[in-house]
N, C-alpha and C. Protein backbone atom coordinates (compact mmCIF):
# COMPACT_ATOMS: atom_id res chain seq x y z
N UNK A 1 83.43 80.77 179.11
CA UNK A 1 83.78 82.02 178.45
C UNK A 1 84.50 82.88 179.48
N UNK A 2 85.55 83.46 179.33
CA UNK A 2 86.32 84.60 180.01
C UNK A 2 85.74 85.42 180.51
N UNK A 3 86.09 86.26 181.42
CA UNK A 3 84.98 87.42 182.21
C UNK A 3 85.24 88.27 181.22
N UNK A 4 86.25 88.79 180.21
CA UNK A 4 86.60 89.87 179.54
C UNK A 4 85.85 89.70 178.40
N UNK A 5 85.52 88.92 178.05
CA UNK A 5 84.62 88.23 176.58
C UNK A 5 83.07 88.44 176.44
N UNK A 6 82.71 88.96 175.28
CA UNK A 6 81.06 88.97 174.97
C UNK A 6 80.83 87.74 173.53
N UNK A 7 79.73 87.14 174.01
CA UNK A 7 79.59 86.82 172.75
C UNK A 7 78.73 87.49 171.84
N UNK A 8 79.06 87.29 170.59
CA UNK A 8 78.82 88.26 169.55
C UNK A 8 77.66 87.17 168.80
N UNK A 9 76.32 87.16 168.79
CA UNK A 9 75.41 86.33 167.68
C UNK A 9 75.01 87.06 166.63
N UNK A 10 74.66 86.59 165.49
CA UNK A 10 73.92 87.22 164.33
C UNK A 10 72.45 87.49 164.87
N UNK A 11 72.03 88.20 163.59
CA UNK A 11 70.49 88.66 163.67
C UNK A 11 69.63 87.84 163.93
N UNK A 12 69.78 86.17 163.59
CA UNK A 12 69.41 85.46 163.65
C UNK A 12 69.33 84.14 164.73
N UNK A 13 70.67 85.25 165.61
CA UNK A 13 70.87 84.14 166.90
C UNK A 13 71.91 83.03 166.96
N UNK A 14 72.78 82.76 166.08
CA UNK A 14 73.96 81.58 165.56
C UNK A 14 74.66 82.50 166.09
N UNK A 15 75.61 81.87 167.13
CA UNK A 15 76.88 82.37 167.88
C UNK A 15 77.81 82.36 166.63
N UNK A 16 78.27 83.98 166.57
CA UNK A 16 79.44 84.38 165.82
C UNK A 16 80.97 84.23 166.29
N UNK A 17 81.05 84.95 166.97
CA UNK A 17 82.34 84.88 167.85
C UNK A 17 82.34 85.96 169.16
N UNK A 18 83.76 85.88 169.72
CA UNK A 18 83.31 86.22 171.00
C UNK A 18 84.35 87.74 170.78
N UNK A 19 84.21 88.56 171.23
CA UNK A 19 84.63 90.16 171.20
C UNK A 19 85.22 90.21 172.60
N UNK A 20 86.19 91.27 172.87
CA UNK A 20 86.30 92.19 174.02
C UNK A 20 85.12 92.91 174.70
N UNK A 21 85.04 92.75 175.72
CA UNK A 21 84.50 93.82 176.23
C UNK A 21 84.15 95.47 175.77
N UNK A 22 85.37 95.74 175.73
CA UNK A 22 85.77 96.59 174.75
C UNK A 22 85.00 97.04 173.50
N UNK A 23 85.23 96.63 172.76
CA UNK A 23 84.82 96.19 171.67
C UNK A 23 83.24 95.89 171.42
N UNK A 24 82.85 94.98 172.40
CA UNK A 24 81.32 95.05 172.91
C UNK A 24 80.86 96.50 172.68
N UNK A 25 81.41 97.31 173.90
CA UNK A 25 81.15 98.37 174.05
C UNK A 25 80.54 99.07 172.57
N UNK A 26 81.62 99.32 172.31
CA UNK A 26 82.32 100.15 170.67
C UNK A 26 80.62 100.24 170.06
N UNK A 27 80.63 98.66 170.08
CA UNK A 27 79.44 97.70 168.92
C UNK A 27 78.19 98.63 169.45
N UNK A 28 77.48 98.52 170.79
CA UNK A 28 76.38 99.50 171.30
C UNK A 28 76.65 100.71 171.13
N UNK A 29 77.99 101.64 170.75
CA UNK A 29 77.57 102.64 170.48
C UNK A 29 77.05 102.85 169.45
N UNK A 30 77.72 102.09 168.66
CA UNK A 30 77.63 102.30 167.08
C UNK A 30 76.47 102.27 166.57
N UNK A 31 75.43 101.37 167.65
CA UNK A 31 74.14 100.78 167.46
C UNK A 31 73.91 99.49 166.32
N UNK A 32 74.96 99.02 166.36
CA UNK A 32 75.46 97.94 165.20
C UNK A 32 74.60 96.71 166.55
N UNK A 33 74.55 96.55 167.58
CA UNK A 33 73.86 95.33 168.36
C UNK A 33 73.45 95.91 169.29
N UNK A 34 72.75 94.83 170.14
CA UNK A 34 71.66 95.13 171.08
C UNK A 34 71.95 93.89 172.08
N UNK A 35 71.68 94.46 173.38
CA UNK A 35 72.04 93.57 174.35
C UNK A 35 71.58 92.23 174.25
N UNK A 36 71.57 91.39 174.74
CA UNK A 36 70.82 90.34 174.41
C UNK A 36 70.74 89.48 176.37
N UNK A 37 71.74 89.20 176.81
CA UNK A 37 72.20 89.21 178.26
C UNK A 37 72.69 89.82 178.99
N UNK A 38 72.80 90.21 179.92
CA UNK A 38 73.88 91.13 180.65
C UNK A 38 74.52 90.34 181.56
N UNK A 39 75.69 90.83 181.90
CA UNK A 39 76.83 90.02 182.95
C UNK A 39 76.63 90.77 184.58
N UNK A 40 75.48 91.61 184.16
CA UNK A 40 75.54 92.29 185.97
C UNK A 40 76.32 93.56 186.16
N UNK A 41 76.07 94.58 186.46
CA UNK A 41 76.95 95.90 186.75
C UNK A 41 77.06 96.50 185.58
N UNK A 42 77.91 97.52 185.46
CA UNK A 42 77.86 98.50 184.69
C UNK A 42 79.36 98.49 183.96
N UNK A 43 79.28 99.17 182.62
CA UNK A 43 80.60 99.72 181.77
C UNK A 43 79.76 100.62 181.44
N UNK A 44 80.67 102.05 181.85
CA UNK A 44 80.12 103.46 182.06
C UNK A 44 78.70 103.36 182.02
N UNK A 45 77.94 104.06 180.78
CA UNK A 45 75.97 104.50 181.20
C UNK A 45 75.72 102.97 180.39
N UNK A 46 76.66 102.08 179.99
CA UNK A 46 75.86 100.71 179.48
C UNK A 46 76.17 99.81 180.73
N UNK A 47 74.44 98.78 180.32
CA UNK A 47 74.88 97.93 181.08
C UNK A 47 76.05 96.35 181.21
N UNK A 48 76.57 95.96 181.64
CA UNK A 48 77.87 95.65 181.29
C UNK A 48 77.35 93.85 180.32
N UNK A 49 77.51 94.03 178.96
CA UNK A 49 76.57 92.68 178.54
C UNK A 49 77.77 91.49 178.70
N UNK A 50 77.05 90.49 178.42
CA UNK A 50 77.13 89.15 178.31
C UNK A 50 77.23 88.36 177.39
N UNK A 51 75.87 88.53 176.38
CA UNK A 51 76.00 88.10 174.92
C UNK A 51 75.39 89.58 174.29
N UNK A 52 75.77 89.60 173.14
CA UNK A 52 74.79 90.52 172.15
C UNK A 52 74.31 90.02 170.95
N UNK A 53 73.67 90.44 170.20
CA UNK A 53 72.55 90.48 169.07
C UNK A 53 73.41 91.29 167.64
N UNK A 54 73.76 91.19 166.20
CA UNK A 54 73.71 92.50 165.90
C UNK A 54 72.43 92.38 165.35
N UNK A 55 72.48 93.87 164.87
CA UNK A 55 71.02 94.20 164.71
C UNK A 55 70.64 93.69 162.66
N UNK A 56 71.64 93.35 162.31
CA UNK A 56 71.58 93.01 160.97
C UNK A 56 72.12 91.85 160.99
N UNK A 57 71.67 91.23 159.96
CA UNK A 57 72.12 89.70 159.95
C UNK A 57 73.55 89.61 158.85
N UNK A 58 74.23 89.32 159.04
CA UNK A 58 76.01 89.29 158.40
C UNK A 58 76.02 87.94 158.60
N UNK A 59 76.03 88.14 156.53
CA UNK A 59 76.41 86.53 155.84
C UNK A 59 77.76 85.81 156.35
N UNK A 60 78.11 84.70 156.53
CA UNK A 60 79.08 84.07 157.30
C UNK A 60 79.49 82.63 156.29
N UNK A 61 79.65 83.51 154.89
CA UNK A 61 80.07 82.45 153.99
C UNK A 61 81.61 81.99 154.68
N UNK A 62 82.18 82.79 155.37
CA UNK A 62 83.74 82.97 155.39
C UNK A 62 83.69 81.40 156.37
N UNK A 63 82.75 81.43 157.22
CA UNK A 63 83.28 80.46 158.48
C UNK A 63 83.02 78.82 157.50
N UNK A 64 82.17 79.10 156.62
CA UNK A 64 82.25 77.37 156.02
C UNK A 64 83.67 76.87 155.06
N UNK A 65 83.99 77.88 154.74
CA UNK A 65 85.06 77.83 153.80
C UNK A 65 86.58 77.41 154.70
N UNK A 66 86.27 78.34 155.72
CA UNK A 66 87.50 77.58 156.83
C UNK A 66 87.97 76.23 157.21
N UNK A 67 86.67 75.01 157.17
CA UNK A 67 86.83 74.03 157.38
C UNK A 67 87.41 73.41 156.20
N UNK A 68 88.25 73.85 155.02
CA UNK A 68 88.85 73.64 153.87
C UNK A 68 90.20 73.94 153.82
N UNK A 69 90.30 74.67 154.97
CA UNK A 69 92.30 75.43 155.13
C UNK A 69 92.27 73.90 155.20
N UNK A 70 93.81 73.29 154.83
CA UNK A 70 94.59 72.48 154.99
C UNK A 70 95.35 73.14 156.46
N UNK A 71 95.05 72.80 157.78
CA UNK A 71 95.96 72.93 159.25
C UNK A 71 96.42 71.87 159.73
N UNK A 72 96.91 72.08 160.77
CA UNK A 72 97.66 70.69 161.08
C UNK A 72 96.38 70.15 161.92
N UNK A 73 95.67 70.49 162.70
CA UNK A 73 94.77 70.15 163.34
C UNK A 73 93.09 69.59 162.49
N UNK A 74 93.06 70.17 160.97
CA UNK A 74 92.32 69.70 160.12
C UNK A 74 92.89 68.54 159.86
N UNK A 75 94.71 67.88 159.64
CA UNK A 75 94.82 66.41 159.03
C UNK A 75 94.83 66.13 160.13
N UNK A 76 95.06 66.18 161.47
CA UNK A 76 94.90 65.65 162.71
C UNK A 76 93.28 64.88 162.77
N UNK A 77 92.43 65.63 162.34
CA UNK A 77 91.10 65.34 162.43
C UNK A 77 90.60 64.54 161.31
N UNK A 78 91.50 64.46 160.28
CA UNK A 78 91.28 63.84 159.26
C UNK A 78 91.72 62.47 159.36
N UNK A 79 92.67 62.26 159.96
CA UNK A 79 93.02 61.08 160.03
C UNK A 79 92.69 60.09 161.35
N UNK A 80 92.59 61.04 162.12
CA UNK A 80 92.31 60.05 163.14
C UNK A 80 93.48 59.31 164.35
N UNK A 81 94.55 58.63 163.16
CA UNK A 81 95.34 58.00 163.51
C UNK A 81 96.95 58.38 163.28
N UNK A 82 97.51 57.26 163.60
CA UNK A 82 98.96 57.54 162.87
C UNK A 82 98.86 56.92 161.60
N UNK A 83 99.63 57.63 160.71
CA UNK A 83 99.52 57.13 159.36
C UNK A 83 100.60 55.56 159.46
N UNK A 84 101.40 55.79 160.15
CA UNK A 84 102.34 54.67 159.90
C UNK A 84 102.03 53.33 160.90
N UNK A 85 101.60 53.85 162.25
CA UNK A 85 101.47 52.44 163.20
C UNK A 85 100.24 52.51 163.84
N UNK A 86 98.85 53.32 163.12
CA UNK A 86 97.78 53.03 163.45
C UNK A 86 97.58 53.85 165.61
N UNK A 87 98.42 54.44 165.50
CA UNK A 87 98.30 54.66 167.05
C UNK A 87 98.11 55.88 167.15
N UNK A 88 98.01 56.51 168.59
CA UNK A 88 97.40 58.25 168.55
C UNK A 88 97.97 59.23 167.68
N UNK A 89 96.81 60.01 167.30
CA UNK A 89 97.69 61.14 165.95
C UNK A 89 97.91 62.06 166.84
N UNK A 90 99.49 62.34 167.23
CA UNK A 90 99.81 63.29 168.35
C UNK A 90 100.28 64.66 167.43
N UNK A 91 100.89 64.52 165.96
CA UNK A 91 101.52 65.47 165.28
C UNK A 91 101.24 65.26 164.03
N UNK A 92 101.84 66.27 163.37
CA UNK A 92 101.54 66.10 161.57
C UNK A 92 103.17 65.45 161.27
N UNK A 93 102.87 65.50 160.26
CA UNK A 93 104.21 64.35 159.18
C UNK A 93 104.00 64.78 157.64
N UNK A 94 105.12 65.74 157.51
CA UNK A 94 104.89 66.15 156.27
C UNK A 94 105.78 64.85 154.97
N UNK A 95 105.05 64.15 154.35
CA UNK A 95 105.42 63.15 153.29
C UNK A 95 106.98 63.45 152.58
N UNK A 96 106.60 64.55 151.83
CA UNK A 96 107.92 65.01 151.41
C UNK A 96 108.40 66.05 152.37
N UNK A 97 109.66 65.95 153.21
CA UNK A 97 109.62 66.70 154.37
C UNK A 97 109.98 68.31 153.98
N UNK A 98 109.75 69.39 154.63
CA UNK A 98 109.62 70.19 154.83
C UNK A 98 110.98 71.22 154.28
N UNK A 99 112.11 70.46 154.93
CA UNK A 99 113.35 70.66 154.60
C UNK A 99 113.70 70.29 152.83
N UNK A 100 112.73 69.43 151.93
CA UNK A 100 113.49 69.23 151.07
C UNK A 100 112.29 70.38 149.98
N UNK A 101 111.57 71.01 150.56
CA UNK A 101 110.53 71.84 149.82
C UNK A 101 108.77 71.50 150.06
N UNK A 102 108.64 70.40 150.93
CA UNK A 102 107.22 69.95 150.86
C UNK A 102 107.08 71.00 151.65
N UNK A 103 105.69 70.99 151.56
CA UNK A 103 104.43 72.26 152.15
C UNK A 103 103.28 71.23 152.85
N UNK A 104 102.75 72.08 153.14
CA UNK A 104 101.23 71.58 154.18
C UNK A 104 100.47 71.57 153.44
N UNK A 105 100.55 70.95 152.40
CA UNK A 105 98.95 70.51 152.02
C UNK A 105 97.98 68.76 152.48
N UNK A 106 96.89 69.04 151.52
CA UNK A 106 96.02 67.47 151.72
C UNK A 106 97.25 66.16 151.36
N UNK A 107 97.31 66.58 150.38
CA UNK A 107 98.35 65.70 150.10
C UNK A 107 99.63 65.17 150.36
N UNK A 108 100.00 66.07 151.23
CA UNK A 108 101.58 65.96 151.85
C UNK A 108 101.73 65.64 152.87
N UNK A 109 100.79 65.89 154.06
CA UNK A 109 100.93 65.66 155.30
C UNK A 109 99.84 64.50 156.14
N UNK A 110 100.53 63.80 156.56
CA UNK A 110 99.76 62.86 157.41
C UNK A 110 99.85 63.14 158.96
N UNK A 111 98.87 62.46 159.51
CA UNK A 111 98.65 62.41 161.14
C UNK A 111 99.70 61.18 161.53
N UNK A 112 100.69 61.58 162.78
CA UNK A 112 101.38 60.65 163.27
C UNK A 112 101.88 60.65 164.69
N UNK A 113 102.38 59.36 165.40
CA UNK A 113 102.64 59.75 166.55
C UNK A 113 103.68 60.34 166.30
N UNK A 114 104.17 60.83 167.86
CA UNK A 114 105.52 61.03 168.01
C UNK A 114 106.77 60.05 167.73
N UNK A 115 106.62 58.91 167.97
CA UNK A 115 107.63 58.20 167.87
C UNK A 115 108.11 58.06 166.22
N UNK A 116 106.73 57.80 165.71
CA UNK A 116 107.06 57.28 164.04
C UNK A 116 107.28 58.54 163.39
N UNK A 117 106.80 59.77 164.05
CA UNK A 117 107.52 60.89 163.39
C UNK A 117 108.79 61.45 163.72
N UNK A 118 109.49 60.93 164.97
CA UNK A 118 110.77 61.20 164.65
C UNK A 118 111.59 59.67 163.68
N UNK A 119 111.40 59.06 164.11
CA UNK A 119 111.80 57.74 163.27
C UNK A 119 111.74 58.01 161.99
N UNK A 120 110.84 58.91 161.30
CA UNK A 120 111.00 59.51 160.08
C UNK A 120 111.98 60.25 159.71
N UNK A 121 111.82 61.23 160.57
CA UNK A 121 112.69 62.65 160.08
C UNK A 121 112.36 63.36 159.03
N UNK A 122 113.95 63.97 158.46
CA UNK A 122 113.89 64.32 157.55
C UNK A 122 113.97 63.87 156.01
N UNK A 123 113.15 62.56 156.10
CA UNK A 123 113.61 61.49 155.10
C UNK A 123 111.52 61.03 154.56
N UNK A 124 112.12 60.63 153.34
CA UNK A 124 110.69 60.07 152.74
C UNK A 124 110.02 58.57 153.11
N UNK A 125 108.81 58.17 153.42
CA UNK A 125 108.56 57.05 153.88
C UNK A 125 109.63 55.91 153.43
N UNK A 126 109.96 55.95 152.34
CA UNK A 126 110.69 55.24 151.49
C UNK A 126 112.24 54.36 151.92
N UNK A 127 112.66 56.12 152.29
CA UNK A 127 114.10 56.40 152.69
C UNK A 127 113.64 55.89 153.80
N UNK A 128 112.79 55.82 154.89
CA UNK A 128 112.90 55.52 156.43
C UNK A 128 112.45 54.10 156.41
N UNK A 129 112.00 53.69 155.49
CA UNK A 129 112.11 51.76 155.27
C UNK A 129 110.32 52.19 156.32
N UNK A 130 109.79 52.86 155.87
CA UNK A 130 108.26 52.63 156.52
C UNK A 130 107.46 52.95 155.49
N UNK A 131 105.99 52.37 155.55
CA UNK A 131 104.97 51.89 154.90
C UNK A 131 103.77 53.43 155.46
N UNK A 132 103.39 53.87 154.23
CA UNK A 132 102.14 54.88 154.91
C UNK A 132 101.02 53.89 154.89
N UNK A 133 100.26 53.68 155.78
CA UNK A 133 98.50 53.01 155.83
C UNK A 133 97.72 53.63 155.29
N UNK A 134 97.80 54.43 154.63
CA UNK A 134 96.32 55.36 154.41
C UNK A 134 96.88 56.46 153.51
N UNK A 135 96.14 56.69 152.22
CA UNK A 135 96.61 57.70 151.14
C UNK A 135 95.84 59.34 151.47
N UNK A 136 96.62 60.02 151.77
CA UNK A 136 95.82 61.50 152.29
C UNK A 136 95.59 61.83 151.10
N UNK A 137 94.31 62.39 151.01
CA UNK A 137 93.55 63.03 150.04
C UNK A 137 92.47 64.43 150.90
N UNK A 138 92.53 65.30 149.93
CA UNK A 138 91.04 66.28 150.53
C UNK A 138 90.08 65.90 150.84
N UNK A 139 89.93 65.96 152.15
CA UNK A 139 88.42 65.90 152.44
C UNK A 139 87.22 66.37 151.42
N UNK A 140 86.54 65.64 151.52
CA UNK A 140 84.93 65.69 150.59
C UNK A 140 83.88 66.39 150.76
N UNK A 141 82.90 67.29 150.87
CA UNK A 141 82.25 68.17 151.45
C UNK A 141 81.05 66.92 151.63
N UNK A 142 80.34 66.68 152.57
CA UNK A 142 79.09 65.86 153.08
C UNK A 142 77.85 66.57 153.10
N UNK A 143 77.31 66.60 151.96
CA UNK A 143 76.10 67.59 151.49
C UNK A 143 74.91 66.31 151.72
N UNK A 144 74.20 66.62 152.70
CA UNK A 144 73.03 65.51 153.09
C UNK A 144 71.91 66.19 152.45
């Protein structure tokens, strides 16, 4: 963690995210949190924290729903691989390319290296005489 950074936990102790210093601050005046660690020394009459607490517990429906954005780093993780030659997923590869109207969704974009994604271009698997391995679809939610 940065020297400028606090982390911010719920009421309950689950690391939220990490704040400014700053901002830290703000939070103890407000009395919205409570120290929880300190980093040693002082910011003005507080002592200078480390992690904090808030003092109410704040629902965090927002952070499960995130793992549902379609990013390039979500089909990166989704796939694993290159869609076309099975080798490191270094970039995304939008199916219908970008230039002719495709978008970033589940469905449009695959994980690929570099090589087979320029070898693509601006052209459809089709047009580039290459084969996709693997049909992108939305991920599934894994409710155990």
């Amino acid at each position: 963690m940065s020297e400028g950074h606090v982390l911010v936990l719920n009421a309950s102790y689950e690391p939220l995210q990490r704040v400014s210093l700053r901002h830290a601050i703000k939070m103890l005046v407000r009395e919205v949190a409570v120290i929880e660690e300190e980093a040693g020394g002082t910011y003005g009459p507080f002592p200078r924290p480390k992690v904090l607490r808030l003092v109410r517990y704040v629902v965090t429906r927002w952070m499960h729903r995130r793992s549902h954005l379609c990013t390039k780093s979500a089909i990166k993780a989704r796939d694993t691989m290159c869609a076309y030659c099975r080798g490191p997923a270094e970039t995304v590869d939008h199916i219908i390319p970008r230039s002719r109207g495709g978008t970033l969704t589940w469905d449009n974009a695959v994980a690929a290296c570099v090589r087979c994604n320029h070898r693509k271009a601006d052209r459809t698997p089709a047009e580039a005489g290459m084969t996709l391995l693997l049909v992108p679809s939305r991920p599934t939610l894994d409710v155990a």
